[in-house]
N, C-alpha and C. Protein backbone atom coordinates (compact mmCIF):
# COMPACT_ATOMS: atom_id res chain seq x y z
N UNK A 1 -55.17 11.84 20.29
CA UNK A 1 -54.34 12.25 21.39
C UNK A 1 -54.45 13.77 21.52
N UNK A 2 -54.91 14.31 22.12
CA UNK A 2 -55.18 15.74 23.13
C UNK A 2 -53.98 15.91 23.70
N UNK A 3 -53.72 17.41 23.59
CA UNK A 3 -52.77 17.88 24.70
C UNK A 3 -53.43 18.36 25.72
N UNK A 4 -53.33 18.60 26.77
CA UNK A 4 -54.17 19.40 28.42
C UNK A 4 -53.39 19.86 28.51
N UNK A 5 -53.56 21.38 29.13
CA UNK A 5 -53.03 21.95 30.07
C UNK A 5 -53.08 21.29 31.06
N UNK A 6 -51.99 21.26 31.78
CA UNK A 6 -51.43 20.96 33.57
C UNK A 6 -50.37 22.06 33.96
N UNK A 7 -50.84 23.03 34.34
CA UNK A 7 -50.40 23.89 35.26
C UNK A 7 -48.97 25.07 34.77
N UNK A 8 -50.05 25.44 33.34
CA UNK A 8 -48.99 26.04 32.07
C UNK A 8 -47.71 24.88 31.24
N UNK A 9 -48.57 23.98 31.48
CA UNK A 9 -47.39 22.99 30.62
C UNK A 9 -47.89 21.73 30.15
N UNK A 10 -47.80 21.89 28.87
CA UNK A 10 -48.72 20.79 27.61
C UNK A 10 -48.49 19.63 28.35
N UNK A 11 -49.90 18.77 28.37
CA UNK A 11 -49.19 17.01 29.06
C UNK A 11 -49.67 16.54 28.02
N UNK A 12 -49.33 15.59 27.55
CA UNK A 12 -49.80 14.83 26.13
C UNK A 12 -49.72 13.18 26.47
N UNK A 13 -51.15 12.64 26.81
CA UNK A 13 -51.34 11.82 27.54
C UNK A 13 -51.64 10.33 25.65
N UNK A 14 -50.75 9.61 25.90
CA UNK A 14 -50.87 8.74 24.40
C UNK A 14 -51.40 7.35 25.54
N UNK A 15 -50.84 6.85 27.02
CA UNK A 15 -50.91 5.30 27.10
C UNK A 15 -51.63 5.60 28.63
N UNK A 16 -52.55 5.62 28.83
CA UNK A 16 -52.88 5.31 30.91
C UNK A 16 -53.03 3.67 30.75
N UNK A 17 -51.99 3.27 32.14
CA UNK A 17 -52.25 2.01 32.57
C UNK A 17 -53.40 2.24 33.85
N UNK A 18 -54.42 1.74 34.06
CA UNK A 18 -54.73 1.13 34.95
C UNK A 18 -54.90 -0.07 35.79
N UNK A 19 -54.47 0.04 37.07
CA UNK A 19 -54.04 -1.27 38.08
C UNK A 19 -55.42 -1.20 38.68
N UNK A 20 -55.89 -2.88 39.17
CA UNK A 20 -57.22 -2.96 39.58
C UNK A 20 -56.88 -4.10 40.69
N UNK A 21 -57.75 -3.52 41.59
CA UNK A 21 -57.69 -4.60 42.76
C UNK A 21 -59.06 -4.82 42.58
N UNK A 22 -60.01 -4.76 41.95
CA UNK A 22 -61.33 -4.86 41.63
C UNK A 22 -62.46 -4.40 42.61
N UNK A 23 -62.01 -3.42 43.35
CA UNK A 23 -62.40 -2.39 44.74
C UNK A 23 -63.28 -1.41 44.01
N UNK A 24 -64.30 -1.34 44.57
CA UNK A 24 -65.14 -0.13 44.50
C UNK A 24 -64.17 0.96 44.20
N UNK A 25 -63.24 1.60 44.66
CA UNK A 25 -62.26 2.12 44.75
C UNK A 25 -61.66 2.39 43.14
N UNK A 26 -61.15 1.03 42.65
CA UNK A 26 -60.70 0.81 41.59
C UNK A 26 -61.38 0.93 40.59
N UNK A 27 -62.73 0.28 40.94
CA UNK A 27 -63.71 0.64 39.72
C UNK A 27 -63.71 2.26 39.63
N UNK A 28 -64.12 3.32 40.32
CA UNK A 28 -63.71 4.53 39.91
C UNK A 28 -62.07 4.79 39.27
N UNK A 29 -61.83 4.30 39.54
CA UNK A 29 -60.60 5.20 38.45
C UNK A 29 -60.51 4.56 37.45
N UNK A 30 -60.75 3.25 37.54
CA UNK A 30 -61.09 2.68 35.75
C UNK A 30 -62.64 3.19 34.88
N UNK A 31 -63.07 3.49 35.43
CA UNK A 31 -63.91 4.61 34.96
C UNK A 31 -63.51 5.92 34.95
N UNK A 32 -62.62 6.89 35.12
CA UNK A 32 -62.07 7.92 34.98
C UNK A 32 -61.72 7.75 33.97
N UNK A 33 -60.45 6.68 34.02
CA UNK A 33 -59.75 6.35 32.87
C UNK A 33 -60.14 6.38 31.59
N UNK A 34 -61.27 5.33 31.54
CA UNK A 34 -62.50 5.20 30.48
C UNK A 34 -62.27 6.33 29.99
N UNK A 35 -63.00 7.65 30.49
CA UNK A 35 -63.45 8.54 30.04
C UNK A 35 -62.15 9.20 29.53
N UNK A 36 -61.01 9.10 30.40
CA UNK A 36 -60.56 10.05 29.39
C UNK A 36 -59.66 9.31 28.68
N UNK A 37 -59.59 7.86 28.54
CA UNK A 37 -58.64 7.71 27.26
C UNK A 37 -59.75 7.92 26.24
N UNK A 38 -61.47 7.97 26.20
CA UNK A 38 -61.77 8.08 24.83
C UNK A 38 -61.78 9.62 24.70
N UNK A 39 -61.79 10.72 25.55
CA UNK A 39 -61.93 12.25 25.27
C UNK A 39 -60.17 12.36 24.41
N UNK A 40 -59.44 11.93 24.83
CA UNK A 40 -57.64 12.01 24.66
C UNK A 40 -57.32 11.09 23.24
N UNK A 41 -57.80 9.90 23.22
CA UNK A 41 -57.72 9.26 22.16
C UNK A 41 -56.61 8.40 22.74
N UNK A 42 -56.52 7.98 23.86
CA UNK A 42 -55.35 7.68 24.65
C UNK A 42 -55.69 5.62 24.86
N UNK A 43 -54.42 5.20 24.57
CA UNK A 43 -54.36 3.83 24.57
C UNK A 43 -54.83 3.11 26.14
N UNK A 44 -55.47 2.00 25.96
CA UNK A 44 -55.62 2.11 27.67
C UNK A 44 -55.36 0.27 28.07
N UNK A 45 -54.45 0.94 28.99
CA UNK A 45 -53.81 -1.07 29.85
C UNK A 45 -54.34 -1.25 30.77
N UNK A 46 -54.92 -2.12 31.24
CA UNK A 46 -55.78 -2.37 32.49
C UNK A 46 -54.94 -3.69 33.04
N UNK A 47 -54.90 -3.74 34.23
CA UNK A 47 -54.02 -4.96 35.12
C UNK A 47 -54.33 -5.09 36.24
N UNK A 48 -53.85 -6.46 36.42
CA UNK A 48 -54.33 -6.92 37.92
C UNK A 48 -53.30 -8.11 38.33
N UNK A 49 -53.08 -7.56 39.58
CA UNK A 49 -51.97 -8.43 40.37
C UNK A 49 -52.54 -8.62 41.42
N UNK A 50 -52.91 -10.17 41.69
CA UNK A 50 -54.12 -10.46 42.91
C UNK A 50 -52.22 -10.63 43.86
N UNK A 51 -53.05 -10.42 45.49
CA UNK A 51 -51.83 -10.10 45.93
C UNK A 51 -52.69 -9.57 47.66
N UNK A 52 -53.66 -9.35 47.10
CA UNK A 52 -54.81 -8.91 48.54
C UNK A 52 -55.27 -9.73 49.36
N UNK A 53 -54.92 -9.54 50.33
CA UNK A 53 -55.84 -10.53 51.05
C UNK A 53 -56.96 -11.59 50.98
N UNK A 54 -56.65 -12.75 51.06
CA UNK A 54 -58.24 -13.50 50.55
C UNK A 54 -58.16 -13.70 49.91
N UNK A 55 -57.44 -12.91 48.56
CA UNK A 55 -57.81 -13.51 47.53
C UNK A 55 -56.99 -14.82 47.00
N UNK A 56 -57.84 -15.59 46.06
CA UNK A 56 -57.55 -17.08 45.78
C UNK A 56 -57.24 -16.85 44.73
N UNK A 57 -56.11 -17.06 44.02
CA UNK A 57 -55.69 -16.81 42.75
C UNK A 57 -56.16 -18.07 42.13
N UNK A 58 -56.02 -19.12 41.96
CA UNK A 58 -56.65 -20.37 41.55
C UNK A 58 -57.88 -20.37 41.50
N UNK A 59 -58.92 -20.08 42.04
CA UNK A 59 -60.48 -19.74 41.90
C UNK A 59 -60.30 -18.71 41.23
N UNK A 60 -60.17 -17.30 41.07
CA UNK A 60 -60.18 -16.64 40.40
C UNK A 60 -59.31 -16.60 38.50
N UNK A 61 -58.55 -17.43 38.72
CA UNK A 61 -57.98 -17.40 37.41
C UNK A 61 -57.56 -18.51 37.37
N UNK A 62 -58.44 -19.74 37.35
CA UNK A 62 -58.12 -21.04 36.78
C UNK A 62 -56.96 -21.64 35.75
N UNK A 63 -56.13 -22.37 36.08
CA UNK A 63 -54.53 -22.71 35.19
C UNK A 63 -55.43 -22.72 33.89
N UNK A 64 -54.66 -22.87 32.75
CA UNK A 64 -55.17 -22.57 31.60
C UNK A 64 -56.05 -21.71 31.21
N UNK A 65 -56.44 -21.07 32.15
CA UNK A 65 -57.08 -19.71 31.47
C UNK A 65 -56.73 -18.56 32.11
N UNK A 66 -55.54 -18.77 32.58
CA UNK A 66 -54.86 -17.40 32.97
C UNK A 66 -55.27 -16.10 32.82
N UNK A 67 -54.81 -15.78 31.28
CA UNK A 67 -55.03 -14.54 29.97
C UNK A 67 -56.46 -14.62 29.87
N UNK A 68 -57.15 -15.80 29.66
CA UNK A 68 -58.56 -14.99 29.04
C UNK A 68 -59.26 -14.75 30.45
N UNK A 69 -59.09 -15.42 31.96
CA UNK A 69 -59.98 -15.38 32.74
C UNK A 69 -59.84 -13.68 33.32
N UNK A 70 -58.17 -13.34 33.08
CA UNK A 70 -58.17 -11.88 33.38
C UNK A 70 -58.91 -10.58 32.13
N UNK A 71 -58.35 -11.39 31.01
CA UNK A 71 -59.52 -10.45 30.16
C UNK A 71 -60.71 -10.47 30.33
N UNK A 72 -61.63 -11.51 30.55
CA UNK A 72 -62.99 -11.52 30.91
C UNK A 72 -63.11 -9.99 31.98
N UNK A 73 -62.54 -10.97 33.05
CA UNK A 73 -62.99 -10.02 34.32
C UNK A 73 -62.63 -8.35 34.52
N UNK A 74 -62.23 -8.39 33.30
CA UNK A 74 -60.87 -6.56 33.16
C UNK A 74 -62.32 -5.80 32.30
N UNK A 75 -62.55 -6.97 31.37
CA UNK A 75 -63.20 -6.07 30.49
C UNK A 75 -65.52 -6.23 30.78
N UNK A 76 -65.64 -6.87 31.90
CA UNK A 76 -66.56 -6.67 32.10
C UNK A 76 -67.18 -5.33 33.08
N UNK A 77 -66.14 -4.19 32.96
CA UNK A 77 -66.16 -3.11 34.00
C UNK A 77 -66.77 -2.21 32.50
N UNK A 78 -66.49 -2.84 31.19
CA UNK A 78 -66.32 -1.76 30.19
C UNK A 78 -67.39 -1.83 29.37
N UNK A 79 -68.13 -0.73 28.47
CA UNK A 79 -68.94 -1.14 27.81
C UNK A 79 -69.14 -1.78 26.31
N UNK A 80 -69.70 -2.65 25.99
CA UNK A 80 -69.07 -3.11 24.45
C UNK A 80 -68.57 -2.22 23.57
N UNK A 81 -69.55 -0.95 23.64
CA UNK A 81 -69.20 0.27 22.80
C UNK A 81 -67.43 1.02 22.92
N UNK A 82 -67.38 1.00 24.36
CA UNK A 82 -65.77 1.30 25.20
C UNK A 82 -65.05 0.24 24.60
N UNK A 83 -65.07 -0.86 24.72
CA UNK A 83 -64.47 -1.74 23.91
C UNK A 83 -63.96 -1.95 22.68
N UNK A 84 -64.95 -1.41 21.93
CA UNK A 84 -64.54 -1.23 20.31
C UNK A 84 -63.58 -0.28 19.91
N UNK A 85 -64.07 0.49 21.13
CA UNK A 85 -63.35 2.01 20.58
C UNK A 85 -61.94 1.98 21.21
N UNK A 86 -61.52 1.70 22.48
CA UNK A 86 -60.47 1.61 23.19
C UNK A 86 -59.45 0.19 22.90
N UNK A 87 -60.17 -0.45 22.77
CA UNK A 87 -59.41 -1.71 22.71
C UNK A 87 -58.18 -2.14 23.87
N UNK A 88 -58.52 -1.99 24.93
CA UNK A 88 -58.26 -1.94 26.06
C UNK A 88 -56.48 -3.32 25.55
N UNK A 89 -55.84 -3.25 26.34
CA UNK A 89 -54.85 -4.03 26.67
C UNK A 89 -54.68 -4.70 28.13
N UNK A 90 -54.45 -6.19 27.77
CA UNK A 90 -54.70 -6.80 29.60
C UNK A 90 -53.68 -7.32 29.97
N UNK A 91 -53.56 -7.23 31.41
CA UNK A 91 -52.05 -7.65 32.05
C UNK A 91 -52.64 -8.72 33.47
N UNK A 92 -52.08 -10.06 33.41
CA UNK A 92 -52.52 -10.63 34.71
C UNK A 92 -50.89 -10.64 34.98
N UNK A 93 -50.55 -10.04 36.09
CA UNK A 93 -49.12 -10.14 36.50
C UNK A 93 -49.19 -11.03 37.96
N UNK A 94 -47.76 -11.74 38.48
CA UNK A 94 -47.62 -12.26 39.81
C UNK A 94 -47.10 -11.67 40.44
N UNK A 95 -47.08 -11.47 41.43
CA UNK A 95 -45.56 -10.56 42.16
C UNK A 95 -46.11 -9.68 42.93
N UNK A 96 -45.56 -9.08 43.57
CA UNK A 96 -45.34 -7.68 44.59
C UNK A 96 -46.42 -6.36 43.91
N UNK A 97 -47.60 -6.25 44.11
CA UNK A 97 -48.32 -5.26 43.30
C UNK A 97 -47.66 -3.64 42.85
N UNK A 98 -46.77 -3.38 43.83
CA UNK A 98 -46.13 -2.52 43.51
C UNK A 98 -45.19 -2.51 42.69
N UNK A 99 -44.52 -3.47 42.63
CA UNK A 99 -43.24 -3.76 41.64
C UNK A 99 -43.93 -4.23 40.22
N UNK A 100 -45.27 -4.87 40.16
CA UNK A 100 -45.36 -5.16 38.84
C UNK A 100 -45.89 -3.92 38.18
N UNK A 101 -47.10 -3.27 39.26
CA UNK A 101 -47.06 -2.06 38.29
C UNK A 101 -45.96 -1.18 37.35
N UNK A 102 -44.96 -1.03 38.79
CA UNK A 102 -44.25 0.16 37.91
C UNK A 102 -43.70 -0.66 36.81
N UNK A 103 -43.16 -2.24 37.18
CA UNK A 103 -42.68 -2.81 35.97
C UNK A 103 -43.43 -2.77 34.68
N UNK A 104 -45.02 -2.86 34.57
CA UNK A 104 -45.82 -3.15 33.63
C UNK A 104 -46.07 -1.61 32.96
N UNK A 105 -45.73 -0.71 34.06
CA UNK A 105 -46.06 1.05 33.40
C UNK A 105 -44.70 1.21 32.31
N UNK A 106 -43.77 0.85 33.05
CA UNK A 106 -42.77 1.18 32.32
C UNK A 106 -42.58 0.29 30.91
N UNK A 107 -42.80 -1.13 30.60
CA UNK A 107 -42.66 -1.66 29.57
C UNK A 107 -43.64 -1.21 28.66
N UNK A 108 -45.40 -0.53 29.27
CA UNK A 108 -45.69 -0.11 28.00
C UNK A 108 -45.78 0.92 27.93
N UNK A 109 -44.69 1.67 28.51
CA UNK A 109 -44.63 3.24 28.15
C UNK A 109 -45.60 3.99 28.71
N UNK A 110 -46.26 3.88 29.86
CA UNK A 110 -47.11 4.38 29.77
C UNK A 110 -46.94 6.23 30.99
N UNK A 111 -47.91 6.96 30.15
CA UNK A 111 -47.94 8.32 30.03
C UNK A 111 -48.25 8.74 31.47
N UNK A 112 -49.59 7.65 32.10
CA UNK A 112 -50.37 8.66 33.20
C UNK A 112 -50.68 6.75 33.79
N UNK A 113 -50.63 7.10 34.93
CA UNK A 113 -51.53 5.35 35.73
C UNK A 113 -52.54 6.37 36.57
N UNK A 114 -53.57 6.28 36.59
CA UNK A 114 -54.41 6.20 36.98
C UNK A 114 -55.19 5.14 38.33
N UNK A 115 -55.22 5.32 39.74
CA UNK A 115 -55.33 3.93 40.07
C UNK A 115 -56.32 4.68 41.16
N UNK A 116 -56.81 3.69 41.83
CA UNK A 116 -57.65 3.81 43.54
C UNK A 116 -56.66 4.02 44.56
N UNK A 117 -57.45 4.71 45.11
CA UNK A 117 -56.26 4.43 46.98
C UNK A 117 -56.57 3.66 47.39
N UNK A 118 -55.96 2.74 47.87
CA UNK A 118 -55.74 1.16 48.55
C UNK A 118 -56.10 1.85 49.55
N UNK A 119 -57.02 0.99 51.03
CA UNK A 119 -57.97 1.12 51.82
C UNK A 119 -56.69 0.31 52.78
N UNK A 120 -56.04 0.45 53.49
CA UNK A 120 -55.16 -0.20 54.73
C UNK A 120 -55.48 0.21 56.38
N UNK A 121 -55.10 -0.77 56.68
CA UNK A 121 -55.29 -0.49 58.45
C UNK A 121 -53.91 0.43 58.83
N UNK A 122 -54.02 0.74 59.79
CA UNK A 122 -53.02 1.85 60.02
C UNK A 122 -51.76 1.27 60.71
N UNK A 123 -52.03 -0.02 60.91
CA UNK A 123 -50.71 -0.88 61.55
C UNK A 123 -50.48 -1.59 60.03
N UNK A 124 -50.87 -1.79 59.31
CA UNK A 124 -50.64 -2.36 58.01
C UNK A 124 -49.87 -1.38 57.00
N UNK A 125 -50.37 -0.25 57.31
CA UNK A 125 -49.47 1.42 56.52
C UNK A 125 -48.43 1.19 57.36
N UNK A 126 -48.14 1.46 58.83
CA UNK A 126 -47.20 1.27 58.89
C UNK A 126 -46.20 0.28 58.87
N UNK A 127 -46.17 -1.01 58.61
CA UNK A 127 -45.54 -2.06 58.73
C UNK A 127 -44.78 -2.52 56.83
N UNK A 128 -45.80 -2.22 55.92
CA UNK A 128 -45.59 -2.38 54.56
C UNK A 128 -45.76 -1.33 53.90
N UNK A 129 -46.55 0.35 54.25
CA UNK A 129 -47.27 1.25 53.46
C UNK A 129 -47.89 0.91 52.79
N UNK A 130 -48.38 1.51 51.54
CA UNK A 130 -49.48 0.88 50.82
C UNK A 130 -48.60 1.11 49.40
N UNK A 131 -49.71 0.21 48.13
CA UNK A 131 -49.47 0.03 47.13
C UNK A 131 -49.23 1.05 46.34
N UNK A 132 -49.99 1.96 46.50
CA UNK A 132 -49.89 3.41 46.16
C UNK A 132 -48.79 4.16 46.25
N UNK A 133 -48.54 4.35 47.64
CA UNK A 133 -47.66 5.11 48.28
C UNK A 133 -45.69 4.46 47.23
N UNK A 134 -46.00 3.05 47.13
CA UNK A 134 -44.70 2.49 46.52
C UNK A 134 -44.69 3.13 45.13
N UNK A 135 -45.48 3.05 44.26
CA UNK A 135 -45.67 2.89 43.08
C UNK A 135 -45.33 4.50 42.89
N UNK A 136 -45.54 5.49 43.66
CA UNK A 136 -45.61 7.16 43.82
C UNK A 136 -43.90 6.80 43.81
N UNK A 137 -43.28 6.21 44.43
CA UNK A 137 -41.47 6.65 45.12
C UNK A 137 -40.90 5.66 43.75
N UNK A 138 -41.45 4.94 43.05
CA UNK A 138 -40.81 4.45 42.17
C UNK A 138 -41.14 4.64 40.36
N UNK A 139 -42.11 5.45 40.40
CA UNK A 139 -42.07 5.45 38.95
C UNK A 139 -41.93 7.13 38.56
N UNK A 140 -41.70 7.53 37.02
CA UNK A 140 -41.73 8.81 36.54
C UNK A 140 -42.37 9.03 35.73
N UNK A 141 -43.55 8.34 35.23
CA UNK A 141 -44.93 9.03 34.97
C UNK A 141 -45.64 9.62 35.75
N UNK A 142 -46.57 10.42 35.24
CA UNK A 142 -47.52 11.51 36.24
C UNK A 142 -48.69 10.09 36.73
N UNK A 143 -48.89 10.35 38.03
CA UNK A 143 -50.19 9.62 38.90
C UNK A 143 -51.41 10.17 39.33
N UNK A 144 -52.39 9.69 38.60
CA UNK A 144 -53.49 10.13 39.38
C UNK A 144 -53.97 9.18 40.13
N UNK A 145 -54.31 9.60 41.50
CA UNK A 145 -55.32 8.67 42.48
C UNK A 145 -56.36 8.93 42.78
N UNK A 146 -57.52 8.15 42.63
CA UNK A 146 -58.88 8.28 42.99
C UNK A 146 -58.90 8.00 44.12
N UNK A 147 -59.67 8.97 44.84
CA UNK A 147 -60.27 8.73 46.18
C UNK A 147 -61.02 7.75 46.51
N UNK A 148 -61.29 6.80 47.57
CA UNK A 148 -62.52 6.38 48.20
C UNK A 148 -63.80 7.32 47.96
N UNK A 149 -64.64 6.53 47.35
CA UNK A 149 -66.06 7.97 47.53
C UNK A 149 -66.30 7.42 49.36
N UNK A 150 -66.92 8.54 50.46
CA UNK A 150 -67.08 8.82 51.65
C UNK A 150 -68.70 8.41 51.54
């Protein structure tokens, strides 16, 4: 565990959760993450709350394999080597993507979430906002968001 400077004031980063909608998007910041829970020595939660459009929760995470079908798919972003070393922690949650995050940040303590910017139509921002935008007004860990690469 590393301390960083952030802006004259020690941050001491021990747990990043990362939330995955499994978006190009997402894959960058779970690769951020990567990197710096092994530079930090920092514990790392990876989760996914299908909840997007389209998606088929039953094709994607078949009854009885709930837990391992989300570990599979969490930890094939990572490399065996990342694996050994991180020992990643997995979360398949139901619910409101915004509400399980902050729920799932907060039960494991976690330091920093790390996530993608959710990609919305602009009648869709305005009608629900985005996942992001919730998770920013409800939790008190520090957030980083990865951009869309352009």
């Amino acid at each position: 565990m590393l301390a960083q400077a952030h802006g004259g004031v020690v941050m001491v980063v021990r747990s990043i959760l990362v939330p995955t909608d499994f978006s190009p998007t997402s894959d960058a910041a779970l690769r951020y993450a990567t990197q710096m829970a092994l530079t930090m020595g920092a514990r790392l939660y990876l989760m996914h709350v299908p909840g997007k459009t389209g998606e088929h929760f039953e094709a994607n995470f078949p009854l009885g394999r709930f837990e391992t079908a989300s570990r599979e798919r969490l930890s094939s972003f990572l490399t065996p080597e990342e694996l050994e070393r991180l020992r990643p922690e997995y979360a398949l949650r139901v619910g409101v993507p915004a509400e399980e995050i902050v729920r799932y940040a907060n039960a494991c303590d976690a330091d920093l979430i790390i996530m993608g910017k959710n990609e919305y139509s602009i009648v869709e921002k305005l009608l629900i906002g985005s996942i992001t935008q919730h998770v920013l007004r409800e939790i008190s860990c520090d957030v980083l968001i990865v951009m869309p690469a352009e």
